[in-house]
PDB file of N, CA and C in Angstrom:
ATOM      1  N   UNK A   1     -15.769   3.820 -10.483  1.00  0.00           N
ATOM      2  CA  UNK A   1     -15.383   3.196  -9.223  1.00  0.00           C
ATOM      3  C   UNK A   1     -13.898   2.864  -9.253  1.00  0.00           C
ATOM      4  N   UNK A   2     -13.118   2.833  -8.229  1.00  0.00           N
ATOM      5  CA  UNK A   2     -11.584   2.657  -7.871  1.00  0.00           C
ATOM      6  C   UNK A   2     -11.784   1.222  -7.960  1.00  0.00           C
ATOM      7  N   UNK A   3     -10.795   0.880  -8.716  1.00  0.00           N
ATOM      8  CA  UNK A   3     -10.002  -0.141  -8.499  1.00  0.00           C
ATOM      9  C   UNK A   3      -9.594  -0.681  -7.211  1.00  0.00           C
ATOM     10  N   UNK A   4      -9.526  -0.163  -6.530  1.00  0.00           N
ATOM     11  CA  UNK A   4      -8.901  -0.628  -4.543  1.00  0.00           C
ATOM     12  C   UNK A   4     -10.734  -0.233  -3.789  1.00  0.00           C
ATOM     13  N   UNK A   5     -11.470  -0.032  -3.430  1.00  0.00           N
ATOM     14  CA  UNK A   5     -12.701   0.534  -2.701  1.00  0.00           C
ATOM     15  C   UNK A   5     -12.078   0.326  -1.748  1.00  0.00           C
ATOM     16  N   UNK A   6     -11.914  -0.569  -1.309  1.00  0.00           N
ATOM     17  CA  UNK A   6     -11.206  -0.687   0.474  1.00  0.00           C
ATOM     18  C   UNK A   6     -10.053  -1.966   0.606  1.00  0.00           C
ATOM     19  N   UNK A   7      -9.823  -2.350   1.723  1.00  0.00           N
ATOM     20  CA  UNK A   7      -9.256  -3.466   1.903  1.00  0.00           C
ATOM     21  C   UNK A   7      -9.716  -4.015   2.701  1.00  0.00           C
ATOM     22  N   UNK A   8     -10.833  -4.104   3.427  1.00  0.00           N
ATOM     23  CA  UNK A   8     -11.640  -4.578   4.000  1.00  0.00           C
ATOM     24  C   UNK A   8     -12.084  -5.850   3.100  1.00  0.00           C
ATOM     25  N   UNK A   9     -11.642  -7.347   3.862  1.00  0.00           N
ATOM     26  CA  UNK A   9     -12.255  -8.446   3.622  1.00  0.00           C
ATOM     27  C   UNK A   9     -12.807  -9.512   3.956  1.00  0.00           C
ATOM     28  N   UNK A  10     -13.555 -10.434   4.017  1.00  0.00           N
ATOM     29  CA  UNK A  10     -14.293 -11.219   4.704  1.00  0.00           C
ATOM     30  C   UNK A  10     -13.571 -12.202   5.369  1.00  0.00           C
ATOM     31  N   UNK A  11     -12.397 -12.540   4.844  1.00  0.00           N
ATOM     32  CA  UNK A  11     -11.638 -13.638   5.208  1.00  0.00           C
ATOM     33  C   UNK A  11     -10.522 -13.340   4.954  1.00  0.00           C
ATOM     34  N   UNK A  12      -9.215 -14.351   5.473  1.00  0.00           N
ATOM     35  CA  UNK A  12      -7.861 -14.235   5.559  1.00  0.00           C
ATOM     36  C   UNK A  12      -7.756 -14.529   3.693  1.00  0.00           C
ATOM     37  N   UNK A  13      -8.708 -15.376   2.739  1.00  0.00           N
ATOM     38  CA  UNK A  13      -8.216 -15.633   2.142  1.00  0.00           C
ATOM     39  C   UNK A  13      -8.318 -14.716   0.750  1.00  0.00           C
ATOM     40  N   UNK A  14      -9.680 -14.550   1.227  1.00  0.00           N
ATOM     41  CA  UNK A  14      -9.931 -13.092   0.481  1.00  0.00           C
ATOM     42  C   UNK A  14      -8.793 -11.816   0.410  1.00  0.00           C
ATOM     43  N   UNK A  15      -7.987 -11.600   1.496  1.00  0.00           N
ATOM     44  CA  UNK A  15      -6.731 -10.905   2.085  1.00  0.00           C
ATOM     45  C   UNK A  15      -6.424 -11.539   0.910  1.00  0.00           C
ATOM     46  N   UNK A  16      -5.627 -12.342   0.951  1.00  0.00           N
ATOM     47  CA  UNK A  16      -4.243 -13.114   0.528  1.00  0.00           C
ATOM     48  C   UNK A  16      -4.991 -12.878  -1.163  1.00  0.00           C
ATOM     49  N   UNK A  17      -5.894 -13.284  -1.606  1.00  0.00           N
ATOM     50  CA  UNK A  17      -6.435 -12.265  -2.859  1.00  0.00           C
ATOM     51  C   UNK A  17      -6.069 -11.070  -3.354  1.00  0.00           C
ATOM     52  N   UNK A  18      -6.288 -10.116  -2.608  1.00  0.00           N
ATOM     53  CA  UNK A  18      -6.170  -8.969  -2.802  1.00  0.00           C
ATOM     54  C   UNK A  18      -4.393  -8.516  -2.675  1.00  0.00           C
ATOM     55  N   UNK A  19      -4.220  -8.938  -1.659  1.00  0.00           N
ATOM     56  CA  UNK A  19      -2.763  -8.918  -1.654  1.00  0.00           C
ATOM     57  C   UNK A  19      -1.991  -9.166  -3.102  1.00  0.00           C
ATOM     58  N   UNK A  20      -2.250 -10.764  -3.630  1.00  0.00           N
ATOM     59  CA  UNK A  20      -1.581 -10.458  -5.080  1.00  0.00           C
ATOM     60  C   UNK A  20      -2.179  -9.171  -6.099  1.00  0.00           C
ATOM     61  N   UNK A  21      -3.349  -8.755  -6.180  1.00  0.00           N
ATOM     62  CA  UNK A  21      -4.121  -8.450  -6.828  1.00  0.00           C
ATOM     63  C   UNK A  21      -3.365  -6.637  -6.701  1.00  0.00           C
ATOM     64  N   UNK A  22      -2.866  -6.344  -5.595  1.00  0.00           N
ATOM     65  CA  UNK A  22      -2.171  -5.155  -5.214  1.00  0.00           C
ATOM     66  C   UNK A  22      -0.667  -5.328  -5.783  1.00  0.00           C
ATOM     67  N   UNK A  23      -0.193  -6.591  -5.520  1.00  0.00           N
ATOM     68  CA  UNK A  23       1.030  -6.718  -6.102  1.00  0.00           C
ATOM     69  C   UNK A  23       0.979  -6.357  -7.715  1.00  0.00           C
ATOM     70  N   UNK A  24       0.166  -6.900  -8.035  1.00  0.00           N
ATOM     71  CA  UNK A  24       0.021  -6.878  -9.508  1.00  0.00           C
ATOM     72  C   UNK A  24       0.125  -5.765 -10.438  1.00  0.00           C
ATOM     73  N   UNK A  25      -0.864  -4.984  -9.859  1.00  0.00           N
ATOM     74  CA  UNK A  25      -1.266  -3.407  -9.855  1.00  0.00           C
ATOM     75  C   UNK A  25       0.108  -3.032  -9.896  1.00  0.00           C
ATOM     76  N   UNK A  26       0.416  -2.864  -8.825  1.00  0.00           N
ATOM     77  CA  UNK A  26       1.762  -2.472  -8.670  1.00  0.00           C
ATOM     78  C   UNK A  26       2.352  -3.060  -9.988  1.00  0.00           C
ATOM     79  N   UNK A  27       2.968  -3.849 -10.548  1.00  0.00           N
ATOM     80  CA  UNK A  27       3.422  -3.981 -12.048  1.00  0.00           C
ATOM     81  C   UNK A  27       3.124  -3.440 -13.113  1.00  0.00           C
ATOM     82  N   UNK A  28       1.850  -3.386 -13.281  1.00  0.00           N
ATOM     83  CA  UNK A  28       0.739  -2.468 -14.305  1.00  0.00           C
ATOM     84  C   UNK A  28       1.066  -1.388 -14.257  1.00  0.00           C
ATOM     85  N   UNK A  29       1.222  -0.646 -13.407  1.00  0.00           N
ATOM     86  CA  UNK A  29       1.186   0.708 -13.021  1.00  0.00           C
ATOM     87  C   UNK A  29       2.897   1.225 -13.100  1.00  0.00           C
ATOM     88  N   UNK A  30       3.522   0.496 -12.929  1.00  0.00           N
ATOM     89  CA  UNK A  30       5.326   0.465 -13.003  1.00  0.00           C
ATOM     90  C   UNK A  30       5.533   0.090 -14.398  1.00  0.00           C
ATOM     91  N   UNK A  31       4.891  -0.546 -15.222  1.00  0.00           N
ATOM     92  CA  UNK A  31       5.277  -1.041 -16.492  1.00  0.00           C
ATOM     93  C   UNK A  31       3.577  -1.049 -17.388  1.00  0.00           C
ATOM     94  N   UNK A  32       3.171   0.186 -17.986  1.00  0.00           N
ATOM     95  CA  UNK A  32       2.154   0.040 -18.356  1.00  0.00           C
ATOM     96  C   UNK A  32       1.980  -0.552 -19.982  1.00  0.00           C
ATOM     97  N   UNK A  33       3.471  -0.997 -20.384  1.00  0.00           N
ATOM     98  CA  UNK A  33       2.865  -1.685 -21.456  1.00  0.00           C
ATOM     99  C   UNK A  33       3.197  -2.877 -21.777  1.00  0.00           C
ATOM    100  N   UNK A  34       1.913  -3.698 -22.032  1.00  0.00           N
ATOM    101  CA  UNK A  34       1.554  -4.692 -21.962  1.00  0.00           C
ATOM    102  C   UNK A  34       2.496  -5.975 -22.682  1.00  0.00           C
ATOM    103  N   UNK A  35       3.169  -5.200 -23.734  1.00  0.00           N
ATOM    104  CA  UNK A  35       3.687  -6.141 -23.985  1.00  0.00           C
ATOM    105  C   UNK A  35       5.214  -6.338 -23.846  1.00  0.00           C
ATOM    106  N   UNK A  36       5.036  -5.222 -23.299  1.00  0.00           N
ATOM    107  CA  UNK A  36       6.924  -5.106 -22.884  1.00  0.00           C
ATOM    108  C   UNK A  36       6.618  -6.112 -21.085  1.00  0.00           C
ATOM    109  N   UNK A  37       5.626  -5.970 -20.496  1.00  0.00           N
ATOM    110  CA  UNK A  37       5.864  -7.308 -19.708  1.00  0.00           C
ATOM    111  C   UNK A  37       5.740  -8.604 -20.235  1.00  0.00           C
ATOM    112  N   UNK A  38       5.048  -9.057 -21.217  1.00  0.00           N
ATOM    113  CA  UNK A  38       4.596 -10.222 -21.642  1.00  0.00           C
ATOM    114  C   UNK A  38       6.163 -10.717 -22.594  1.00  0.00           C
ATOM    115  N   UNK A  39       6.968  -9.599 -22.454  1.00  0.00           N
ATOM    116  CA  UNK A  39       8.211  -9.994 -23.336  1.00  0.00           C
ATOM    117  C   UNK A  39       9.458 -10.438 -21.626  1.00  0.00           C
ATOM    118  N   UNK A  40       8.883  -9.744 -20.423  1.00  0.00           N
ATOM    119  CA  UNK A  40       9.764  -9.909 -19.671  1.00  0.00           C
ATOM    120  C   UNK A  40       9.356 -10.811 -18.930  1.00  0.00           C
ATOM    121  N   UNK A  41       7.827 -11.372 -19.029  1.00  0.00           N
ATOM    122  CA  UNK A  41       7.942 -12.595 -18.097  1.00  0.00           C
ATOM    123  C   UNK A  41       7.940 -14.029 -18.283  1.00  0.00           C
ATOM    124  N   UNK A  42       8.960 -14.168 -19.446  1.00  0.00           N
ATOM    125  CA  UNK A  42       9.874 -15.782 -19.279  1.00  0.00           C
ATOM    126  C   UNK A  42      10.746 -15.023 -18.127  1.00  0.00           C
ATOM    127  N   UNK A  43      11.509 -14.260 -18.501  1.00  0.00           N
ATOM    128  CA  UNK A  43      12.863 -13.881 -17.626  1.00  0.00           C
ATOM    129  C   UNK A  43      12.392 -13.798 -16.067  1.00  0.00           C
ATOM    130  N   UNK A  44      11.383 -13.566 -15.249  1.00  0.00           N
ATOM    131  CA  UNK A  44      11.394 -13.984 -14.331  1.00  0.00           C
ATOM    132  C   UNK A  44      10.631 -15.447 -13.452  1.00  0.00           C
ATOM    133  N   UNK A  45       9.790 -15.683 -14.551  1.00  0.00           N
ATOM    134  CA  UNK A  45       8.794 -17.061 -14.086  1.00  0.00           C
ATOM    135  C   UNK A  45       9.496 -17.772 -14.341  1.00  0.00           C
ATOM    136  N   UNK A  46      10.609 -18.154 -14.806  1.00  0.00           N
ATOM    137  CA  UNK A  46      11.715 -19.030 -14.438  1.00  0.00           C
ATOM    138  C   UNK A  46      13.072 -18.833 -13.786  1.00  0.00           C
ATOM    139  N   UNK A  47      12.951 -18.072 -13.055  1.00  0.00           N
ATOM    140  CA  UNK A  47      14.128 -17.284 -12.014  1.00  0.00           C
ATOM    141  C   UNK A  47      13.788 -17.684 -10.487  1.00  0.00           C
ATOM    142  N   UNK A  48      14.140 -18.226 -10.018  1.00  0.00           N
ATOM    143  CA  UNK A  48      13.832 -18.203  -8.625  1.00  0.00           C
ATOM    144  C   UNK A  48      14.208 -17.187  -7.477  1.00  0.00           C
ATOM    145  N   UNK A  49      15.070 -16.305  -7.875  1.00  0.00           N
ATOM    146  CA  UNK A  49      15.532 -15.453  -7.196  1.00  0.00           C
ATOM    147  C   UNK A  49      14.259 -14.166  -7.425  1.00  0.00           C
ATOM    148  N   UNK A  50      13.892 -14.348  -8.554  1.00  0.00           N
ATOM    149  CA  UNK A  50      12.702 -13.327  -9.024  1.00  0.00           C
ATOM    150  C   UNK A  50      11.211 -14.260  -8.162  1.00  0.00           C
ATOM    151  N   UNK A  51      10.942 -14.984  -8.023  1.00  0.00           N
ATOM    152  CA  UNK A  51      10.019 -15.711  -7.919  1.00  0.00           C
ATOM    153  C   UNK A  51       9.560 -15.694  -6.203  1.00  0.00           C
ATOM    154  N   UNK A  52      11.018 -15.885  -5.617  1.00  0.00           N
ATOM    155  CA  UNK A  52      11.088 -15.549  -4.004  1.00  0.00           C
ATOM    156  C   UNK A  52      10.838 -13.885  -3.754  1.00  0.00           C
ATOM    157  N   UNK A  53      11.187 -12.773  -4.589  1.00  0.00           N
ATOM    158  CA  UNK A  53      11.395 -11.720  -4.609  1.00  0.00           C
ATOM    159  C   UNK A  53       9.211 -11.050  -4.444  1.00  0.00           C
ATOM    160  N   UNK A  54       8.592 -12.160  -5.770  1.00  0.00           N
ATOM    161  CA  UNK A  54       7.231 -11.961  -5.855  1.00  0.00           C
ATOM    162  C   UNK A  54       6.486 -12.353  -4.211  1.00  0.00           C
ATOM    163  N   UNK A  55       7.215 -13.267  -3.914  1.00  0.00           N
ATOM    164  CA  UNK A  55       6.337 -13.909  -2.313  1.00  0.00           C
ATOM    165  C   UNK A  55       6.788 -12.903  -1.533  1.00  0.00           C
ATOM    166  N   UNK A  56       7.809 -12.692  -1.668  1.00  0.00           N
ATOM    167  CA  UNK A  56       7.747 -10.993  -0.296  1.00  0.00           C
ATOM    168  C   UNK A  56       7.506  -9.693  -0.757  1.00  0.00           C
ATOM    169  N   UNK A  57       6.767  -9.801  -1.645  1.00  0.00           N
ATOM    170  CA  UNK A  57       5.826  -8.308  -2.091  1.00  0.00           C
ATOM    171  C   UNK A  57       4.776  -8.653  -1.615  1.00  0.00           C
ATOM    172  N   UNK A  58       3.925  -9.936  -2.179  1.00  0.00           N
ATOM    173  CA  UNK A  58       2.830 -10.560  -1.476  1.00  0.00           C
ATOM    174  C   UNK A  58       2.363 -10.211  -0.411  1.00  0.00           C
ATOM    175  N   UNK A  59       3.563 -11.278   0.402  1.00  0.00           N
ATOM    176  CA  UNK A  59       3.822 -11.129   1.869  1.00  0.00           C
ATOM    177  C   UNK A  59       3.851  -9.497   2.713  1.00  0.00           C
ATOM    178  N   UNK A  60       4.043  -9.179   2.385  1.00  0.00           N
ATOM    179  CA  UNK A  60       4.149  -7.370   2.596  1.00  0.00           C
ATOM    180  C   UNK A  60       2.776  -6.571   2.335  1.00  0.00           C
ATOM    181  N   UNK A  61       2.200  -7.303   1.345  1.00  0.00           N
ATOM    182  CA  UNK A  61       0.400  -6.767   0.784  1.00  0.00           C
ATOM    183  C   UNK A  61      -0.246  -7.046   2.020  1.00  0.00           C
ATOM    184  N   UNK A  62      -0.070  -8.498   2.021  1.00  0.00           N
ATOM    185  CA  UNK A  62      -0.633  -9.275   2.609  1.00  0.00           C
ATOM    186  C   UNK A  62      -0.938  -8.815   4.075  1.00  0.00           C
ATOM    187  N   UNK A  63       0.193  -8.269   4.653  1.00  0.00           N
ATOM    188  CA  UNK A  63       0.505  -7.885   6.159  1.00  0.00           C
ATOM    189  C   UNK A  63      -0.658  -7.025   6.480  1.00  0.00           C
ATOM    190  N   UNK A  64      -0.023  -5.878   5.057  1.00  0.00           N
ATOM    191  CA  UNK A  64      -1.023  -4.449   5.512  1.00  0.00           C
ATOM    192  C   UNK A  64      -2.702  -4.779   5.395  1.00  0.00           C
ATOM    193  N   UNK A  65      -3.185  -6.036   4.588  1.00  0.00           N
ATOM    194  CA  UNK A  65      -4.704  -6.214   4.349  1.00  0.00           C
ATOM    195  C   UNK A  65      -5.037  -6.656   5.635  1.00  0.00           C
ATOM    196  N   UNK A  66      -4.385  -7.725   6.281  1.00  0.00           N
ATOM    197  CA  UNK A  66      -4.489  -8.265   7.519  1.00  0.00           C
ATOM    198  C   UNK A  66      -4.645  -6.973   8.609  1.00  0.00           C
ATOM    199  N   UNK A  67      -3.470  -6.331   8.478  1.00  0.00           N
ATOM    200  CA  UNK A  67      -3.593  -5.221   9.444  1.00  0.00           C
ATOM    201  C   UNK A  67      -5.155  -4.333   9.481  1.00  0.00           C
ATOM    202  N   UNK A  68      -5.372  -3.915   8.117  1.00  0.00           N
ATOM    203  CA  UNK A  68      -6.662  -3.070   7.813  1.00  0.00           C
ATOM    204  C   UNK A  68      -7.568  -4.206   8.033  1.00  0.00           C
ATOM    205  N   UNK A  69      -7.650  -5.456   8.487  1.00  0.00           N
ATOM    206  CA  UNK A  69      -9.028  -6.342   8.737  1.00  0.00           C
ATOM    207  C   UNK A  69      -8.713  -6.223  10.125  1.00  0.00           C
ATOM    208  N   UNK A  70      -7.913  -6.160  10.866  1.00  0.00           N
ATOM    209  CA  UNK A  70      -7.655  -6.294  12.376  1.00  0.00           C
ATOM    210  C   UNK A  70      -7.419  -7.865  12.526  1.00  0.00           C
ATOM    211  N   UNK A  71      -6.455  -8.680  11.807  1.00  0.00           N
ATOM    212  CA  UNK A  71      -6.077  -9.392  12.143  1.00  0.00           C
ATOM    213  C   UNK A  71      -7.593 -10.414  11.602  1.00  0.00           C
ATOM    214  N   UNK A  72      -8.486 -10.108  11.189  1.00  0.00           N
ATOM    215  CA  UNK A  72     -10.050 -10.769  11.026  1.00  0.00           C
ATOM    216  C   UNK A  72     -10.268 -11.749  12.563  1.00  0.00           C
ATOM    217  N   UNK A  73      -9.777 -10.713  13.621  1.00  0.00           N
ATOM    218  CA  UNK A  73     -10.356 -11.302  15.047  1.00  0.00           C
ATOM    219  C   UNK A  73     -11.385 -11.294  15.130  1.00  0.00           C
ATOM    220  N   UNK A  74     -12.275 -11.672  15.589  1.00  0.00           N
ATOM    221  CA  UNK A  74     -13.648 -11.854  15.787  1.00  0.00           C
ATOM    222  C   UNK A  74     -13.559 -12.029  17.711  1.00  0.00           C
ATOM    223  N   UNK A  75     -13.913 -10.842  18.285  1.00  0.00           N
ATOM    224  CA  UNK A  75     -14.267 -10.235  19.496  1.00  0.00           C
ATOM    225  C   UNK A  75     -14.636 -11.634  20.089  1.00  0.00           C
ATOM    226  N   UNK A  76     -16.034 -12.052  19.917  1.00  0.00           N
ATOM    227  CA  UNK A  76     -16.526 -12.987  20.712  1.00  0.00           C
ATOM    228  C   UNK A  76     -15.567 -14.464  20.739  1.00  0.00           C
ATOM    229  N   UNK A  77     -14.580 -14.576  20.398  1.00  0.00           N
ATOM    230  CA  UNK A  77     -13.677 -16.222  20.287  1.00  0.00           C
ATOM    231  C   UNK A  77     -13.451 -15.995  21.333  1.00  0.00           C
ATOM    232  N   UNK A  78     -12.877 -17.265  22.512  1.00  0.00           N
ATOM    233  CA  UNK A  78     -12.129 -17.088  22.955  1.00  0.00           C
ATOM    234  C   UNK A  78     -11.152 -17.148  22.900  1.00  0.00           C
ATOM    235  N   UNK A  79      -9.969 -17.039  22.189  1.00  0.00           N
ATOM    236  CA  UNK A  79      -9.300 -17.123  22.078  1.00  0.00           C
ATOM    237  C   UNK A  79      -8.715 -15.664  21.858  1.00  0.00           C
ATOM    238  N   UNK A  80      -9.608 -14.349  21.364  1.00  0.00           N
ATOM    239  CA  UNK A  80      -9.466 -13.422  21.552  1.00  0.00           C
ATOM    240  C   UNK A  80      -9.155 -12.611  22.448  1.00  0.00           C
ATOM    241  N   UNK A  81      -9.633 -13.072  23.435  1.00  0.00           N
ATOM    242  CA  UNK A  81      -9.555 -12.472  24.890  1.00  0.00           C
ATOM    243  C   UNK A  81      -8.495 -12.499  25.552  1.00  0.00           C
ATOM    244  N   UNK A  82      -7.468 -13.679  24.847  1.00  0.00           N
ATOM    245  CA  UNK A  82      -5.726 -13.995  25.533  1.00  0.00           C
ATOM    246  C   UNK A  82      -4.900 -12.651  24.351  1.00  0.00           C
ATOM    247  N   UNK A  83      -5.137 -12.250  23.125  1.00  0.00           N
ATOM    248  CA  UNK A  83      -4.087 -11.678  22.784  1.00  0.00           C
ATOM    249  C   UNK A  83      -4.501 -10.379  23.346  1.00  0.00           C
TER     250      UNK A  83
END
């Protein structure tokens, strides 16, 4: 079984899950050995410029999971019916 099956999720927060969980990947997969990150991450978990850099990868996961849930609108709200 894949690692990703879908991005389909139950909730925004479940999203925001997966979102790091893609970010991450993304590291693994850019740097597959293990300990050559575990040697590079003092150098950014105490960087803030690196740290802001992690929230807009997130943020960017995040967008596209939201997008592939449809926003997790739920048809019957009303509140649906205004966007």
């Amino acid at each position: 079984m894949s690692w990703l099956p879908t991005l389909i999720t139950a909730t925004p927060e479940e999203g925001f899950d997966l979102a790091i969980k893609l970010s991450r990947m993304a590291v693994k997969f850019t740097q597959p050995d293990a300990m050559a990150r575990d040697r590079m991450r003092p150098d950014y978990a105490n960087n803030a410029d690196s740290l802001t850099k992690v929230s807009q990868v997130v943020a960017t996961h995040f967008q596209t999971v939201a997008q592939a849930n449809n926003y997790w609108r739920d048809d019957s709200s009303p509140s649906s019916a205004l966007e």
